[in-house]
PDB file of N, CA and C in Angstrom:
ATOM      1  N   UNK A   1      60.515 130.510 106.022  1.00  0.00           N
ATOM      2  CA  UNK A   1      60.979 131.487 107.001  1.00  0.00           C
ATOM      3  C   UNK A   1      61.335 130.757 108.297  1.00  0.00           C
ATOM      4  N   UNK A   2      62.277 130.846 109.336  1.00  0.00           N
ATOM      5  CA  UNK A   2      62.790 130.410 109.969  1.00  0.00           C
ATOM      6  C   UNK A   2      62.059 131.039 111.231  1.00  0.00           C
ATOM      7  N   UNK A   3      61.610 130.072 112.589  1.00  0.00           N
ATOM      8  CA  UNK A   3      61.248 130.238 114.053  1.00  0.00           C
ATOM      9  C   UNK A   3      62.485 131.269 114.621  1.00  0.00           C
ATOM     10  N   UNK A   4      61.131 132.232 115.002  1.00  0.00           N
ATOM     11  CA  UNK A   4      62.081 133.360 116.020  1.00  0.00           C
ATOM     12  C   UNK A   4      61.316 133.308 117.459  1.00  0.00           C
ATOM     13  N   UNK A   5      62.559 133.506 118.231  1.00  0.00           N
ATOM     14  CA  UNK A   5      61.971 133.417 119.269  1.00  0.00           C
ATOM     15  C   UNK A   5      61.104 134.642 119.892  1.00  0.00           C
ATOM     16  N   UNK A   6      59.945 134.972 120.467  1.00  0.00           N
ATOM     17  CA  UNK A   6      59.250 136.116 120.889  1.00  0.00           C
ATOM     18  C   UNK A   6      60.022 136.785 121.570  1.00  0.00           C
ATOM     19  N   UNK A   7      60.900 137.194 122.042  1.00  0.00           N
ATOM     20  CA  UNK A   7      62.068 137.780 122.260  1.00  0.00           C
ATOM     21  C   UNK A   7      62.690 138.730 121.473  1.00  0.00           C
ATOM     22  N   UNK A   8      63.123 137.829 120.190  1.00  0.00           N
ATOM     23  CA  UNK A   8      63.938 138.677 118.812  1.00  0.00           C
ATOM     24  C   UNK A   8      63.028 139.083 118.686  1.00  0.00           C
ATOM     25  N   UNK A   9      61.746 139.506 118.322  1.00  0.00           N
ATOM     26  CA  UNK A   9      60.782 140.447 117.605  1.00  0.00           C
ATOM     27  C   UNK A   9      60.841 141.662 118.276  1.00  0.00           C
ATOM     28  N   UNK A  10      59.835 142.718 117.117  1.00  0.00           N
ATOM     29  CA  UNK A  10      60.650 143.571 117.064  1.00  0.00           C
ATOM     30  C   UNK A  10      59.088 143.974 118.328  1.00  0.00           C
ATOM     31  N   UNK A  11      59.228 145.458 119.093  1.00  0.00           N
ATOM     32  CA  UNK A  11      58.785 145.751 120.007  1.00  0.00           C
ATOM     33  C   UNK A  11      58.101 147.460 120.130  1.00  0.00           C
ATOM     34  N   UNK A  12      56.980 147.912 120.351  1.00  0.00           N
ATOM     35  CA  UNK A  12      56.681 149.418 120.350  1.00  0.00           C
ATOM     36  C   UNK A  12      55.908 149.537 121.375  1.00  0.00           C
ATOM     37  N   UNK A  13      55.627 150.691 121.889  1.00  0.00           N
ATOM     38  CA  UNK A  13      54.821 151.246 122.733  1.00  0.00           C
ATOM     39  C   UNK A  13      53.308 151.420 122.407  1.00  0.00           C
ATOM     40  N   UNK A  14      52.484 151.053 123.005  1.00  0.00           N
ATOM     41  CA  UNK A  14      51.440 151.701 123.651  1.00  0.00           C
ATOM     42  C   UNK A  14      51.110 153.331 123.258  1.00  0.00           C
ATOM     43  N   UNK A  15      50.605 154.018 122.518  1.00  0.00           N
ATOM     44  CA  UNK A  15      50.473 155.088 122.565  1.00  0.00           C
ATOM     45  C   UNK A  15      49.387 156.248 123.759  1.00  0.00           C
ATOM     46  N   UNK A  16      48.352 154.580 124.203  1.00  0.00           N
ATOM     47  CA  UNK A  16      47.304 155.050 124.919  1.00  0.00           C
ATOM     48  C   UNK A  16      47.743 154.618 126.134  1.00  0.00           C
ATOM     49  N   UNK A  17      47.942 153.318 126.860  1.00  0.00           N
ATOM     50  CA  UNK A  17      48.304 152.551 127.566  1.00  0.00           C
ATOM     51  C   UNK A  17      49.292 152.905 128.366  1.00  0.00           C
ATOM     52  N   UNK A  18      50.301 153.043 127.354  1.00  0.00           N
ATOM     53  CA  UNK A  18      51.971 152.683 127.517  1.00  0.00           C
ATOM     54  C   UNK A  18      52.748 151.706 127.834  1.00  0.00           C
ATOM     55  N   UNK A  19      52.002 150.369 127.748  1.00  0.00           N
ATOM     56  CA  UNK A  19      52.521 148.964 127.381  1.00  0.00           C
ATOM     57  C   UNK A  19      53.163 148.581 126.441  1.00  0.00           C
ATOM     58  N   UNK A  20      54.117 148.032 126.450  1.00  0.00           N
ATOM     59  CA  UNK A  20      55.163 147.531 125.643  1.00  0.00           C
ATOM     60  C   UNK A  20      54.257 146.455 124.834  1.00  0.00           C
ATOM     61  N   UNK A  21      54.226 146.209 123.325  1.00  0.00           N
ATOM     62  CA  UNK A  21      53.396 144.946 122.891  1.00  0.00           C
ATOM     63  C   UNK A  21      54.262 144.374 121.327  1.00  0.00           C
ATOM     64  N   UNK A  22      54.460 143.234 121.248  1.00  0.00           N
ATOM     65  CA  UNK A  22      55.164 142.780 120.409  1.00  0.00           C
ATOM     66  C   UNK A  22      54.828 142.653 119.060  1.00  0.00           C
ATOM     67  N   UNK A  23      55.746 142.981 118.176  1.00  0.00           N
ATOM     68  CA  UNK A  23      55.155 142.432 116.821  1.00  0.00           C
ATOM     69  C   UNK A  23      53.987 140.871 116.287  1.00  0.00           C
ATOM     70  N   UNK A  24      53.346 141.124 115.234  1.00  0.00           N
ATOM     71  CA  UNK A  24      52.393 140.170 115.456  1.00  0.00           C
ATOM     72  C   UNK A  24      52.364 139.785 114.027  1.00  0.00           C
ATOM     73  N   UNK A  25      52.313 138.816 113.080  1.00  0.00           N
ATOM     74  CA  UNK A  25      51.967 138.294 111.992  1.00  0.00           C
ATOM     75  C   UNK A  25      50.942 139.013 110.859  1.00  0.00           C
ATOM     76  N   UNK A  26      49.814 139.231 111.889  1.00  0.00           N
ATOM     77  CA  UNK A  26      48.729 140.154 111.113  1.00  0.00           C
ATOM     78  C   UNK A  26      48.960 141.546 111.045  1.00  0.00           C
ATOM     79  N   UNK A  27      49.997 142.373 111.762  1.00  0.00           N
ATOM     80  CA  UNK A  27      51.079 143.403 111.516  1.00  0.00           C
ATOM     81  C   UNK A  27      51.969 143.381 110.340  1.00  0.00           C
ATOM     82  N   UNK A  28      52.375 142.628 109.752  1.00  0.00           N
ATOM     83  CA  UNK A  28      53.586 142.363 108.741  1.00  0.00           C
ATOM     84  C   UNK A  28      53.745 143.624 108.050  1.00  0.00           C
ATOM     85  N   UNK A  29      52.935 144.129 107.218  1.00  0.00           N
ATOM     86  CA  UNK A  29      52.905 145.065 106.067  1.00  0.00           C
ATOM     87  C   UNK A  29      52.843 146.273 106.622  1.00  0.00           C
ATOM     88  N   UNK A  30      52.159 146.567 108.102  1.00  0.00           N
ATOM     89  CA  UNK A  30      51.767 147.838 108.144  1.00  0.00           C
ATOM     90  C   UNK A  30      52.797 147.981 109.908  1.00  0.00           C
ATOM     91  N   UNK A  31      53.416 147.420 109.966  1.00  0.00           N
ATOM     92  CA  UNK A  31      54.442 147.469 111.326  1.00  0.00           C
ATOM     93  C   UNK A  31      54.655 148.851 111.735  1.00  0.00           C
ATOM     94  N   UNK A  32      55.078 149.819 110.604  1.00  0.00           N
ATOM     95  CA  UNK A  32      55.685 151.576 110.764  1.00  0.00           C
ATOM     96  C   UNK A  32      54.196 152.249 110.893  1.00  0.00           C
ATOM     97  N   UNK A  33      52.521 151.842 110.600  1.00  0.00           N
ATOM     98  CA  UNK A  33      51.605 152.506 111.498  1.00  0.00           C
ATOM     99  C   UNK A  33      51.362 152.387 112.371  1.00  0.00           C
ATOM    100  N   UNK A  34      51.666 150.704 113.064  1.00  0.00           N
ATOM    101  CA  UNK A  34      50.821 150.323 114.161  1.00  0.00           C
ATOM    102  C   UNK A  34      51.431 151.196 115.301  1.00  0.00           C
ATOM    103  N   UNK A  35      50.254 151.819 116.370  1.00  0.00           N
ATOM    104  CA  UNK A  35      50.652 152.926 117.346  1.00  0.00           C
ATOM    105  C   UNK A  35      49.662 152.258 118.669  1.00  0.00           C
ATOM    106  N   UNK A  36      48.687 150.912 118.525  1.00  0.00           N
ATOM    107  CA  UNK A  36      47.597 150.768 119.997  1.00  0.00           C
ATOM    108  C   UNK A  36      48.279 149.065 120.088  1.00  0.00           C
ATOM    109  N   UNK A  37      48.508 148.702 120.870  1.00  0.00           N
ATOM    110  CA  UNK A  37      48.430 147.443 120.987  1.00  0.00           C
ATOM    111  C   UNK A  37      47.207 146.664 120.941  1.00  0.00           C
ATOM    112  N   UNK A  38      46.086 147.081 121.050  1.00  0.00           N
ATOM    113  CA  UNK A  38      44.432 146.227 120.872  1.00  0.00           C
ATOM    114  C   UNK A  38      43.736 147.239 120.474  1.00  0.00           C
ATOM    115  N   UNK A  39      42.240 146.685 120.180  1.00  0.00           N
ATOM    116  CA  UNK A  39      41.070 147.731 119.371  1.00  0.00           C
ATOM    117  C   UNK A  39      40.607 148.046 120.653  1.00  0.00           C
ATOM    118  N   UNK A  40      40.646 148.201 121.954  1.00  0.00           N
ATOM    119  CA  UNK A  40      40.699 148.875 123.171  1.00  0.00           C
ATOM    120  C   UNK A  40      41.222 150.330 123.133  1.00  0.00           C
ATOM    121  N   UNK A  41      42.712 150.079 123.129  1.00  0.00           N
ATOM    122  CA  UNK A  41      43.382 151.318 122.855  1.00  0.00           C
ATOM    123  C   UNK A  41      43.274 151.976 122.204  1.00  0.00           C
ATOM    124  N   UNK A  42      43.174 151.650 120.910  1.00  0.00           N
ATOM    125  CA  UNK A  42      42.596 151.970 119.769  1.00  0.00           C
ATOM    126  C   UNK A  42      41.320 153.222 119.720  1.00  0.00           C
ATOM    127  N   UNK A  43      40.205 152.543 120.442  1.00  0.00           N
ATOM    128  CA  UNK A  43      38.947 153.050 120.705  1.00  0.00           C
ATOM    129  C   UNK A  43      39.094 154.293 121.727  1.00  0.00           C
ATOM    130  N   UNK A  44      39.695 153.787 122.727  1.00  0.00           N
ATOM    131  CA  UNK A  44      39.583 154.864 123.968  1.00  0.00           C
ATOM    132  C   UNK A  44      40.612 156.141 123.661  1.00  0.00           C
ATOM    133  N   UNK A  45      41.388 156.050 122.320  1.00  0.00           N
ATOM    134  CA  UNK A  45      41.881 157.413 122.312  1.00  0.00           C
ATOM    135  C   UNK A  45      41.022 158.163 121.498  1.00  0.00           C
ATOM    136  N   UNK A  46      40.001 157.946 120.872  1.00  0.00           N
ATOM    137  CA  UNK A  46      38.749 158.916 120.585  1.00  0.00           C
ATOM    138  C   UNK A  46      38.145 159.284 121.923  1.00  0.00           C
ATOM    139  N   UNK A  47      37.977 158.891 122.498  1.00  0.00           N
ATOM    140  CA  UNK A  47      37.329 158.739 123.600  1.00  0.00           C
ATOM    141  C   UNK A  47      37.636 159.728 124.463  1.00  0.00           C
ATOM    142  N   UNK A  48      39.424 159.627 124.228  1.00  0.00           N
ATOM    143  CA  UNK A  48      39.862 160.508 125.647  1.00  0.00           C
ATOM    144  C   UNK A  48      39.715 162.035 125.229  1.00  0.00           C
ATOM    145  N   UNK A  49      40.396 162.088 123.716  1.00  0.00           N
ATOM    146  CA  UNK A  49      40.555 163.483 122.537  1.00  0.00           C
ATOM    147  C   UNK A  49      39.103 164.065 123.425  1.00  0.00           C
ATOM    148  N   UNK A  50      37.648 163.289 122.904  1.00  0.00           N
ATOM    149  CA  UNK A  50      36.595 164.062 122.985  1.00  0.00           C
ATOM    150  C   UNK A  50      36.481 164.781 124.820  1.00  0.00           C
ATOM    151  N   UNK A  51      36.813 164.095 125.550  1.00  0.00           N
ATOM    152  CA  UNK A  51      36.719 164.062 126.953  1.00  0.00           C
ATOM    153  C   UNK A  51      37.673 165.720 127.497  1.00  0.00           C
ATOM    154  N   UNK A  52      38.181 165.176 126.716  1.00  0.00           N
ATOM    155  CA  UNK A  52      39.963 166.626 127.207  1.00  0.00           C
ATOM    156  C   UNK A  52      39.273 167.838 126.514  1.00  0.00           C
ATOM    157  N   UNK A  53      38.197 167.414 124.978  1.00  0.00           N
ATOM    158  CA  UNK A  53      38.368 168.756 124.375  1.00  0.00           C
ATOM    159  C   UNK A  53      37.360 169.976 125.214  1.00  0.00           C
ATOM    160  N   UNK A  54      37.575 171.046 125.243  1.00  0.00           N
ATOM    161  CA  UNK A  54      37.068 172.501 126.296  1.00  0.00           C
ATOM    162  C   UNK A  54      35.834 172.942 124.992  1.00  0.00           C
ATOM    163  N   UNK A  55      34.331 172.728 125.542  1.00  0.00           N
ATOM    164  CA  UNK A  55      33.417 173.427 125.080  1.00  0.00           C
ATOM    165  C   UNK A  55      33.262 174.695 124.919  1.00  0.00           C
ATOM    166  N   UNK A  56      32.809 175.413 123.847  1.00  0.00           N
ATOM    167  CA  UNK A  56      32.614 176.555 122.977  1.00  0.00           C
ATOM    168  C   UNK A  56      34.214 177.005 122.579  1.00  0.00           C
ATOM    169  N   UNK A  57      35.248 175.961 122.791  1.00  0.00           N
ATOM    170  CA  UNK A  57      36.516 176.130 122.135  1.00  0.00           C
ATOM    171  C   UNK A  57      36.741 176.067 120.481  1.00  0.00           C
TER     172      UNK A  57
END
């Protein structure tokens, strides 16, 4: 496979954040789920869901 520059790769949003974060190697197979850029983001949107949700709702 031929050197690309971090540039050409491909690019998504942040779903929690809203940081732009680049494709990554250990992404390959699953590119069309990935939605957090780190297990940060990842984590803190349980976090926020529980925070927002309205008791005896």
């Amino acid at each position: 496979m031929k050197m690309r520059k971090k540039s050409d790769l491909p690019q998504k949003t942040c779903v929690t954040c809203g940081r732009p974060f680049t494709w990554r190697k250990k992404w390959e197979k699953v590119w069309d789920e990935v939605r957090y850029c780190s297990d940060r983001c990842r984590n803190e949107r349980g976090s926020k869901e529980r925070k927002h949700a309205t008791p005896g709702a």
